[in-house]
C-alpha atoms as a PDB file:
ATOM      1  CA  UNK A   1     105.930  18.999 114.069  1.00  0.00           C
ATOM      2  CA  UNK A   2     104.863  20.083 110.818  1.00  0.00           C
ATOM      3  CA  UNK A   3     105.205  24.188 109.941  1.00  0.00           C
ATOM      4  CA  UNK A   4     102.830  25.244 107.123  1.00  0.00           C
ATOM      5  CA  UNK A   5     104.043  28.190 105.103  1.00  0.00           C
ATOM      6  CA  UNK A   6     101.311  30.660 103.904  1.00  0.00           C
ATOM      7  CA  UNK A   7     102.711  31.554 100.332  1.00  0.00           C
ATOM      8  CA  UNK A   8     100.501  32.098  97.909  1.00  0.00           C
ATOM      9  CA  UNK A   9     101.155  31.656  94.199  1.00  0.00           C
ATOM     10  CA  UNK A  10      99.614  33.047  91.304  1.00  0.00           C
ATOM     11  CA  UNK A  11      98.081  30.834  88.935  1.00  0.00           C
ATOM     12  CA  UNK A  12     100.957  31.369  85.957  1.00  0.00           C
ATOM     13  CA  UNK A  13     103.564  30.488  88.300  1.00  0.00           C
ATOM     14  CA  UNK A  14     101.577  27.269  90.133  1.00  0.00           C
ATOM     15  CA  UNK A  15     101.338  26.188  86.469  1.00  0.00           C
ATOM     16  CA  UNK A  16     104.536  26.591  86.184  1.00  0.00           C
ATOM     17  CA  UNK A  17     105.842  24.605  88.839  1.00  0.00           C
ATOM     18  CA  UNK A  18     103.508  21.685  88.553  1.00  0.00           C
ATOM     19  CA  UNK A  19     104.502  21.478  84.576  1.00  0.00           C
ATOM     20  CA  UNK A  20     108.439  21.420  86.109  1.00  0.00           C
ATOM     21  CA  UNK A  21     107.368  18.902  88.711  1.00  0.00           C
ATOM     22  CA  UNK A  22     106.229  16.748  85.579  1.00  0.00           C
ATOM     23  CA  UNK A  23     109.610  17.034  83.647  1.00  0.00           C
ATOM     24  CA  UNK A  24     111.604  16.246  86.471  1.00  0.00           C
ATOM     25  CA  UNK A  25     109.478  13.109  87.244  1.00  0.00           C
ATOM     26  CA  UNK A  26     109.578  12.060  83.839  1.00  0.00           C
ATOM     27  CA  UNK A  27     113.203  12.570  82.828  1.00  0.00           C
ATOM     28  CA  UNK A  28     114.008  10.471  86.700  1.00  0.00           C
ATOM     29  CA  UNK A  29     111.830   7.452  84.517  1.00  0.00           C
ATOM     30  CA  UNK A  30     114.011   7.922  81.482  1.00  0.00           C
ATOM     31  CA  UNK A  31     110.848   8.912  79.150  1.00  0.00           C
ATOM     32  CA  UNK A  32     110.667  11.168  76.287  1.00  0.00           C
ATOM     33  CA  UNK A  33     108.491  13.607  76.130  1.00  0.00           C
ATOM     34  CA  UNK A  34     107.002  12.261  72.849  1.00  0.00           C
ATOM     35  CA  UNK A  35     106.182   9.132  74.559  1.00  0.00           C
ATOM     36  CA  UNK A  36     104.427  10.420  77.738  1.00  0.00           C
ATOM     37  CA  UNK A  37     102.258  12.434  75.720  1.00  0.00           C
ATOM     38  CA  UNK A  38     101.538   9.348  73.456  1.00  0.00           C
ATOM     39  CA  UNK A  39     100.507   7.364  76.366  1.00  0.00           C
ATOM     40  CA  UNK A  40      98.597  10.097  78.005  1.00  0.00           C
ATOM     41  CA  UNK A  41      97.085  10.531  74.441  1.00  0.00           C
ATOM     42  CA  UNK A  42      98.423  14.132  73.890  1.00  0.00           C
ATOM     43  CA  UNK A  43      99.718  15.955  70.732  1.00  0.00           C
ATOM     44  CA  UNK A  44     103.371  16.426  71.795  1.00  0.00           C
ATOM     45  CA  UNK A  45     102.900  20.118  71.540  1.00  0.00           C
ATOM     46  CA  UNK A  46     100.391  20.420  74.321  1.00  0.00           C
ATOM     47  CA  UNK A  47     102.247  18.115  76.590  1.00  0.00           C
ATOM     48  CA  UNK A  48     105.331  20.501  75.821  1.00  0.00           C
ATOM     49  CA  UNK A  49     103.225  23.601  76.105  1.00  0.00           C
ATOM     50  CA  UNK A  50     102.078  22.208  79.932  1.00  0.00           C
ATOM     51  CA  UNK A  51     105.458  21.029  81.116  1.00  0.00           C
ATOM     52  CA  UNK A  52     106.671  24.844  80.013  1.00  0.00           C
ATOM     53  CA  UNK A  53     103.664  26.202  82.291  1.00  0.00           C
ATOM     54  CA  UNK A  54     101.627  27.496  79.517  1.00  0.00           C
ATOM     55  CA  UNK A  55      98.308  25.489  80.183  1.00  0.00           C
ATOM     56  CA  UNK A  56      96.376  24.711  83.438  1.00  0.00           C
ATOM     57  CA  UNK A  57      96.240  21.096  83.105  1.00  0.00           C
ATOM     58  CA  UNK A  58      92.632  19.346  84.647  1.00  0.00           C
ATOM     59  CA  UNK A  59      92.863  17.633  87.401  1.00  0.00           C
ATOM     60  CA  UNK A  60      91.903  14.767  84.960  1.00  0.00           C
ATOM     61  CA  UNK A  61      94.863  15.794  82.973  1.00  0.00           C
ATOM     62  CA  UNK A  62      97.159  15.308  86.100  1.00  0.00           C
ATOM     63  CA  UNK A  63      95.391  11.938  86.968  1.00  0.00           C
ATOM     64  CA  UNK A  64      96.326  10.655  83.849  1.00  0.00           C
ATOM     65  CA  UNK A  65     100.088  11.967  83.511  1.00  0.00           C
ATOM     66  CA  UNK A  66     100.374  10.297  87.402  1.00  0.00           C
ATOM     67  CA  UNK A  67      98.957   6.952  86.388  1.00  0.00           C
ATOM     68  CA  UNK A  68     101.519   6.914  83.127  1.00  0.00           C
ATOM     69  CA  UNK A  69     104.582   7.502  85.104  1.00  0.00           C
ATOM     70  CA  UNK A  70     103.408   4.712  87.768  1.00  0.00           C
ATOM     71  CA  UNK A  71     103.282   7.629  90.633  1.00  0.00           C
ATOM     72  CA  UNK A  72     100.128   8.544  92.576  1.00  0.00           C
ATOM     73  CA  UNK A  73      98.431  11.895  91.867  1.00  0.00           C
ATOM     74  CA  UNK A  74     100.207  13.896  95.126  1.00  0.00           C
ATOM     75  CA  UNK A  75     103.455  13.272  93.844  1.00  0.00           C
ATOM     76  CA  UNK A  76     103.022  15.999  91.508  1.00  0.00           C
ATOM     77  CA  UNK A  77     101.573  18.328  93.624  1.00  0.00           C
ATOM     78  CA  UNK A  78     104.765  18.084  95.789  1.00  0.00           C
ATOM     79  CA  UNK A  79     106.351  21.317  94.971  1.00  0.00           C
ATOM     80  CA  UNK A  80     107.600  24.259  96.650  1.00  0.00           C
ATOM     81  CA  UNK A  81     105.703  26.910  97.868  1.00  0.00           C
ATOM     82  CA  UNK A  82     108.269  29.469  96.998  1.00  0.00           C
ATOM     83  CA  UNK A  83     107.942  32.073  94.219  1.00  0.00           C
ATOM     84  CA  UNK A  84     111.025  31.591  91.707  1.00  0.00           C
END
């Protein structure tokens, strides 16, 4: 049986947690930073700036990131519903 917790997050910390989710997928691969953003065709700064939680990536954004790391889109979304 699956439970589904109500929790709602603002939009700062949902951008947070999705730009963690991408660092932690990426450093499991063993990719820099620098090159993720140079395959997803992204000044490094950006790429830093939405792993940190400081933009709200597109859903086109996300696509992209996914199909560089060799994951499908909802493994990014996988992350916790709980404010930090």
């Amino acid at each position: 049986m699956i439970t589904l917790i109500s929790i709602k997050l603002d939009k700062k910390e949902l951008q947070k947690k999705i730009g963690a989710r991408i660092k932690q997928i990426r450093i499991s691969k063993g990719i820099s930073q620098q090159d993720l953003a140079a395959l997803c065709n992204m000044e490094k700064s950006n790429f830093s700036r939405l792993e940190a939680g400081g933009t709200n990536p597109t859903i086109h954004t996300l696509y992209t990131i996914a199909q560089n790391l060799s994951i499908e889109l909802k493994e990014i979304l996988l992350i916790s519903s709980t404010k930090s």
